[in-house]
C-alpha atoms as a PDB file:
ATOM      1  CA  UNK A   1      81.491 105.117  80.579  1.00  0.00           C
ATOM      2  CA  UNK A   2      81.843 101.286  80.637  1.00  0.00           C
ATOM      3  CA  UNK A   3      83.810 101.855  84.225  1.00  0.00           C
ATOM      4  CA  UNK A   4      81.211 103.944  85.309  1.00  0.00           C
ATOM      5  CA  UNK A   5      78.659 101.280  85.171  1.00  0.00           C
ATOM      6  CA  UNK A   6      80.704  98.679  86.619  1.00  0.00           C
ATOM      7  CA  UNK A   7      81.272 101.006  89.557  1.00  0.00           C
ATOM      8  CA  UNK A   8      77.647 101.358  90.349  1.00  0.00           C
ATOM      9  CA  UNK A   9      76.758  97.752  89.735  1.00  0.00           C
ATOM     10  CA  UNK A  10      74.874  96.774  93.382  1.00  0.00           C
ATOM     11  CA  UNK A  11      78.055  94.888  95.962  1.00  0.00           C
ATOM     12  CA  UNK A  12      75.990  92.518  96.987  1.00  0.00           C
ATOM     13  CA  UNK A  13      77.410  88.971  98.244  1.00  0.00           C
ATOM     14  CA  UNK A  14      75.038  86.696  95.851  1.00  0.00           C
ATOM     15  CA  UNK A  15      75.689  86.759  92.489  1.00  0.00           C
ATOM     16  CA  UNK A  16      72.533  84.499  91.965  1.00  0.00           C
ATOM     17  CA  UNK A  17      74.823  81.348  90.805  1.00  0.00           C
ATOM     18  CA  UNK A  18      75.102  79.859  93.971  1.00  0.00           C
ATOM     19  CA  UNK A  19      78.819  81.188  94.109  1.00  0.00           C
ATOM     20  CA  UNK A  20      79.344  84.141  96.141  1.00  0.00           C
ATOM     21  CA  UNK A  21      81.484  87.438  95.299  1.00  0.00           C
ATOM     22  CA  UNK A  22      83.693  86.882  98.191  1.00  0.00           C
ATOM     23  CA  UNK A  23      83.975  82.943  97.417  1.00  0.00           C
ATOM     24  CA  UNK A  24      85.030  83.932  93.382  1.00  0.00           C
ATOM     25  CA  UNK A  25      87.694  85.803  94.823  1.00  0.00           C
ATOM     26  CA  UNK A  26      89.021  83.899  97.315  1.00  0.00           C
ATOM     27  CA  UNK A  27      89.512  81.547  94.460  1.00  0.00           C
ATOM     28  CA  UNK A  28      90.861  84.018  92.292  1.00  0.00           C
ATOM     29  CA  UNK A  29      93.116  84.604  95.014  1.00  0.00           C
ATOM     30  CA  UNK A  30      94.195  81.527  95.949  1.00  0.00           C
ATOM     31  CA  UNK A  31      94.813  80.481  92.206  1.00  0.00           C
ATOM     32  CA  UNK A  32      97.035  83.635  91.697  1.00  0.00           C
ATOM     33  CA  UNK A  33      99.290  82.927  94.690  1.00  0.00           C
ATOM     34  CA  UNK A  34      99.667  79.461  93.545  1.00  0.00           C
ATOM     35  CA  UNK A  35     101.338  80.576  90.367  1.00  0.00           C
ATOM     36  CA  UNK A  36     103.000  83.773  91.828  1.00  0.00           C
ATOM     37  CA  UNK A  37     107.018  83.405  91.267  1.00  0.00           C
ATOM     38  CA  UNK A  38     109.037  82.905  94.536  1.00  0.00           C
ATOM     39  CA  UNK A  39     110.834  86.124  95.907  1.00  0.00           C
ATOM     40  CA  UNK A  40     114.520  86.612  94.852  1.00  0.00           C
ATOM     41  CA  UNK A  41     116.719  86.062  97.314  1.00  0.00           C
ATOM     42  CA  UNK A  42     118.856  89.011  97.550  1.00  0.00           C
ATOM     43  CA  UNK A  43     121.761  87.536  98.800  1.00  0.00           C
ATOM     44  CA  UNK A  44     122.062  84.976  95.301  1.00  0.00           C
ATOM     45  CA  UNK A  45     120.933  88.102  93.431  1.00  0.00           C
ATOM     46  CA  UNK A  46     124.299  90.022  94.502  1.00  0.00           C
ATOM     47  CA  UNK A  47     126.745  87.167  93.962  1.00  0.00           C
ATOM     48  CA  UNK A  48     125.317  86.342  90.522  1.00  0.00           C
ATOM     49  CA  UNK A  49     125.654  89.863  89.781  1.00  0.00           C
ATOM     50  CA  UNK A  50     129.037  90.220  91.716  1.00  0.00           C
ATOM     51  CA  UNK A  51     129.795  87.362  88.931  1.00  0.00           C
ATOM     52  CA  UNK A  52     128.525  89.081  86.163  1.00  0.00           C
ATOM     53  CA  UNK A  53     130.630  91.773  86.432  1.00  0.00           C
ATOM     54  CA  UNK A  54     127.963  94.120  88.634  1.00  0.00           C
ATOM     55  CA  UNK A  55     129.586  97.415  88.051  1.00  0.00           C
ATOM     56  CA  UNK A  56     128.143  97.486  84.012  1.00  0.00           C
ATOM     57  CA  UNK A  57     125.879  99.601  82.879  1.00  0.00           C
ATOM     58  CA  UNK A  58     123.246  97.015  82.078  1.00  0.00           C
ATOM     59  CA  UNK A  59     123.992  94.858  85.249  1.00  0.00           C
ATOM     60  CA  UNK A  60     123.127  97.946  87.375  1.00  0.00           C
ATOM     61  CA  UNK A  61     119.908  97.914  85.322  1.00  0.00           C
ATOM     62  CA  UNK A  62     119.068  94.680  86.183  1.00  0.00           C
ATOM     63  CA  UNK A  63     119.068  95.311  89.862  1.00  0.00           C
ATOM     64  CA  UNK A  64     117.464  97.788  89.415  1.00  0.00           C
ATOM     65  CA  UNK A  65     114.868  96.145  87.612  1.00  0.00           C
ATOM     66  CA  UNK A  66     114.908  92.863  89.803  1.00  0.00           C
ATOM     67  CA  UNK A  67     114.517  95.692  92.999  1.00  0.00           C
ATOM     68  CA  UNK A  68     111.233  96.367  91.795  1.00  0.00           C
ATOM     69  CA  UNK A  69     109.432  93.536  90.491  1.00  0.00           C
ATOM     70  CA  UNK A  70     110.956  92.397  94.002  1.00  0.00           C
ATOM     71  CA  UNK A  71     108.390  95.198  95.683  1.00  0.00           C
ATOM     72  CA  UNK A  72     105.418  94.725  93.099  1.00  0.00           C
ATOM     73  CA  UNK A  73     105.475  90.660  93.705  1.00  0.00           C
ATOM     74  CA  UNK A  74     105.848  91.003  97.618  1.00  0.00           C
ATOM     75  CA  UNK A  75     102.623  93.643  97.124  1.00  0.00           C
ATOM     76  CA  UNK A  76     100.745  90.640  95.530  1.00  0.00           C
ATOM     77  CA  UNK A  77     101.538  88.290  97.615  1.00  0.00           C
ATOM     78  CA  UNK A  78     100.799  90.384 100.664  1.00  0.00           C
ATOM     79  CA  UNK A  79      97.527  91.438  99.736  1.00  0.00           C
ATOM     80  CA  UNK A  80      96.272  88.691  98.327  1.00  0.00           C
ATOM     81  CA  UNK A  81      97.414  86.178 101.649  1.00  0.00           C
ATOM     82  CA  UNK A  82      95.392  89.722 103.868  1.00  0.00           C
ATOM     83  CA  UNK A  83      92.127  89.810 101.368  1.00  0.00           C
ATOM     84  CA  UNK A  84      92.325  85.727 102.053  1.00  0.00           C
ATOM     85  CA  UNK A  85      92.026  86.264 106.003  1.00  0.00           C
ATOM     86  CA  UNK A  86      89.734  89.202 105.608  1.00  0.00           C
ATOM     87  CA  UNK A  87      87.360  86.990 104.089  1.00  0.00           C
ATOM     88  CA  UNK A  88      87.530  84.634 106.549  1.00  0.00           C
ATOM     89  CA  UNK A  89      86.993  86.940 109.157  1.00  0.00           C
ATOM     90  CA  UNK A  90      90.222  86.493 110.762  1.00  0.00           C
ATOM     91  CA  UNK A  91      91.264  90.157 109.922  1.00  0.00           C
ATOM     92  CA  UNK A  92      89.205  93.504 109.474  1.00  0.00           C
ATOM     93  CA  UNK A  93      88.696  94.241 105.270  1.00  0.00           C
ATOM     94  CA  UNK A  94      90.577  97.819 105.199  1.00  0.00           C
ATOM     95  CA  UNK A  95      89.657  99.804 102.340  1.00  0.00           C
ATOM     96  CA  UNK A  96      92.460  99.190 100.381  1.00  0.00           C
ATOM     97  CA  UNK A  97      91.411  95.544 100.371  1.00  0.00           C
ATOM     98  CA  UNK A  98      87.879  96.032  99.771  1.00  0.00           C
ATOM     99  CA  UNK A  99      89.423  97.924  96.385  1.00  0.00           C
ATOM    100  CA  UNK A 100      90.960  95.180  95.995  1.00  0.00           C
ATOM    101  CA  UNK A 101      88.086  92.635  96.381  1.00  0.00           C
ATOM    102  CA  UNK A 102      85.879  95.187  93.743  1.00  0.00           C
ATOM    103  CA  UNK A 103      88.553  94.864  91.504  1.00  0.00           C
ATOM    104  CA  UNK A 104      89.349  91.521  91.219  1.00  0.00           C
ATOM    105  CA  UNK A 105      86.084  90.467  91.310  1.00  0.00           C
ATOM    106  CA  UNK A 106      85.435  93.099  88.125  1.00  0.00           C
ATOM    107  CA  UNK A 107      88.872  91.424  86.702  1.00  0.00           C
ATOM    108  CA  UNK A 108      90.648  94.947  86.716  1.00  0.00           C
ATOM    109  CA  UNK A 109      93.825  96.118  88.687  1.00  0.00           C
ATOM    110  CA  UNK A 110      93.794  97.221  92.614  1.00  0.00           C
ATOM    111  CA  UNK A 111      95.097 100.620  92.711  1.00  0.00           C
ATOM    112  CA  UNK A 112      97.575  99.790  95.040  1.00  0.00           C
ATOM    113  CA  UNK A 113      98.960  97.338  92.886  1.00  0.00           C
ATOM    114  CA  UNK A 114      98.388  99.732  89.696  1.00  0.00           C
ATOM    115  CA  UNK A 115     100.642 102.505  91.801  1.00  0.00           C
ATOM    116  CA  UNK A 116     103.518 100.651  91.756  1.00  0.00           C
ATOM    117  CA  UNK A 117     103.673  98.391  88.615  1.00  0.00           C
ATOM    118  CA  UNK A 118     102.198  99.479  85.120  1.00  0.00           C
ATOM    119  CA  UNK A 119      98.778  99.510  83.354  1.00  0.00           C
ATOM    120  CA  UNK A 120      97.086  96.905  81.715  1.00  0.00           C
ATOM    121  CA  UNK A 121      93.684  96.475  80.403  1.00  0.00           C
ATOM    122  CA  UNK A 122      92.397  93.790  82.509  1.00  0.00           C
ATOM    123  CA  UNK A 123      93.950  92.063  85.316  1.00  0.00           C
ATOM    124  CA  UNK A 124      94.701  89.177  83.703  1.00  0.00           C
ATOM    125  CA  UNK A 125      96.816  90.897  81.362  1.00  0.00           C
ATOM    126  CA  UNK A 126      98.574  92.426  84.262  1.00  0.00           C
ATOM    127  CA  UNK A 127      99.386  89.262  86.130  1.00  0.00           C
ATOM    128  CA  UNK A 128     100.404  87.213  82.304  1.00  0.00           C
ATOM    129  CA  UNK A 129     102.679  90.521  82.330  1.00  0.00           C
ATOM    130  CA  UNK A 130     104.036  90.105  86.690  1.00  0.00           C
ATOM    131  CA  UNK A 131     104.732  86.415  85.377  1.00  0.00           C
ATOM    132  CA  UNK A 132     106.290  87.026  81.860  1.00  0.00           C
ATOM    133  CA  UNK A 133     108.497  90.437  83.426  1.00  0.00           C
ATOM    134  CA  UNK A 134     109.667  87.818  86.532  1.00  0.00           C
ATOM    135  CA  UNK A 135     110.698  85.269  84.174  1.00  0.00           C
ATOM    136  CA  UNK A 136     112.604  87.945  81.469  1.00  0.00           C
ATOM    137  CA  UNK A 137     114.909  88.978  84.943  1.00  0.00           C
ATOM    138  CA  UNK A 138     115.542  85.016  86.267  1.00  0.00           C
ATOM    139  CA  UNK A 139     116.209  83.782  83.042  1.00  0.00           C
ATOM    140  CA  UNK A 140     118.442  86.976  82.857  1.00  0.00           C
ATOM    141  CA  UNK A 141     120.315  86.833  85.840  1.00  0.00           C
ATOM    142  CA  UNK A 142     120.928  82.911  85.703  1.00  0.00           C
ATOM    143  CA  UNK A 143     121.087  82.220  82.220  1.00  0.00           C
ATOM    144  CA  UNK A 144     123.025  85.373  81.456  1.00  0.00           C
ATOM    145  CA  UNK A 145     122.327  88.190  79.462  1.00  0.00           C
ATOM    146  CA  UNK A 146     119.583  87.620  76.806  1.00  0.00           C
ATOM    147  CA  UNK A 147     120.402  87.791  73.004  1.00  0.00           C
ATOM    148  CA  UNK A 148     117.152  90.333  72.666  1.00  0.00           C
ATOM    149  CA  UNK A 149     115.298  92.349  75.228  1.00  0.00           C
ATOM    150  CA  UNK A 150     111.616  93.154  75.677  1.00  0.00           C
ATOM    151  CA  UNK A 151     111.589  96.154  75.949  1.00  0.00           C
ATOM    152  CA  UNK A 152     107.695  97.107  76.911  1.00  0.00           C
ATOM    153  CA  UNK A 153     108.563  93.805  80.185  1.00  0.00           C
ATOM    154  CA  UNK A 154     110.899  96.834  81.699  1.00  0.00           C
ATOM    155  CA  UNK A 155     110.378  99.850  84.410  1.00  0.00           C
ATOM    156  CA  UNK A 156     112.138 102.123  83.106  1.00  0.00           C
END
């Protein structure tokens, strides 16, 4: 019901404050790439792995895992650097980043980004999760393998 609502609330650009919609999230945006992790570099990623003995089990895992927060961070990052210049006006707003802009704005999850990560309440939650999940495979694969796991941070 609740999303209903916010789904029909008018899309205009004023939200009366003096700050526009498309301002708040081109802040929003801005603020999220400044604390989004730096891509793993695949080649470092396959010699600490080579070193950790990558044929295990749980090693395999961790590609695995690093393979896809890989994808869901490089989604982020892509589509938050596009909604930036679609704002501007340097690119044309495709629908996937007008989603985007609605659902940032509402503080809930794009759908593209909700396709290939996991659900979350609000998007907040989600990107404390992106940051926390990043961190659990980094400190993994150059720390070593953790003493405990958690397990809810993981894909599969």
């Amino acid at each position: 019901l609740l999303s209903t609502i916010v789904n029909i609330q008018p899309k205009d650009s004023s939200t009366g404050g003096g700050e526009t919609r498309e301002s708040v999230v081109y802040r929003l945006s801005q603020e999220m790439l400044d604390k989004l992790p730096n891509d793993f570099n695949p080649f470092e990623v396959k010699e600490r792995l080579r070193k950790m003995d990558h044929l295990k089990p749980l090693h395999i895992f961790l590609k695995q895992e690093i393979d896809r927060m890989q994808r869901v961070v490089s989604l982020v990052r892509v589509t938050l650097l596009d909604l930036k210049l679609a704002i501007d006006g340097t690119i044309i707003m495709s629908e996937n980043l007008r989603d985007a802009l609605d659902n940032i704005y509402d503080a809930r999850i794009p759908n593209t980004w909700k396709k290939l990560s996991w659900e979350s309440a609000t998007l907040g939650f989600w990107f404390t999760d992106l940051l926390e999940r990043h961190e659990q495979f980094s400190s993994w694969l150059f720390d070593g393998r953790p003493v405990c796991y958690w397990m809810t941070g993981f894909f599969n």
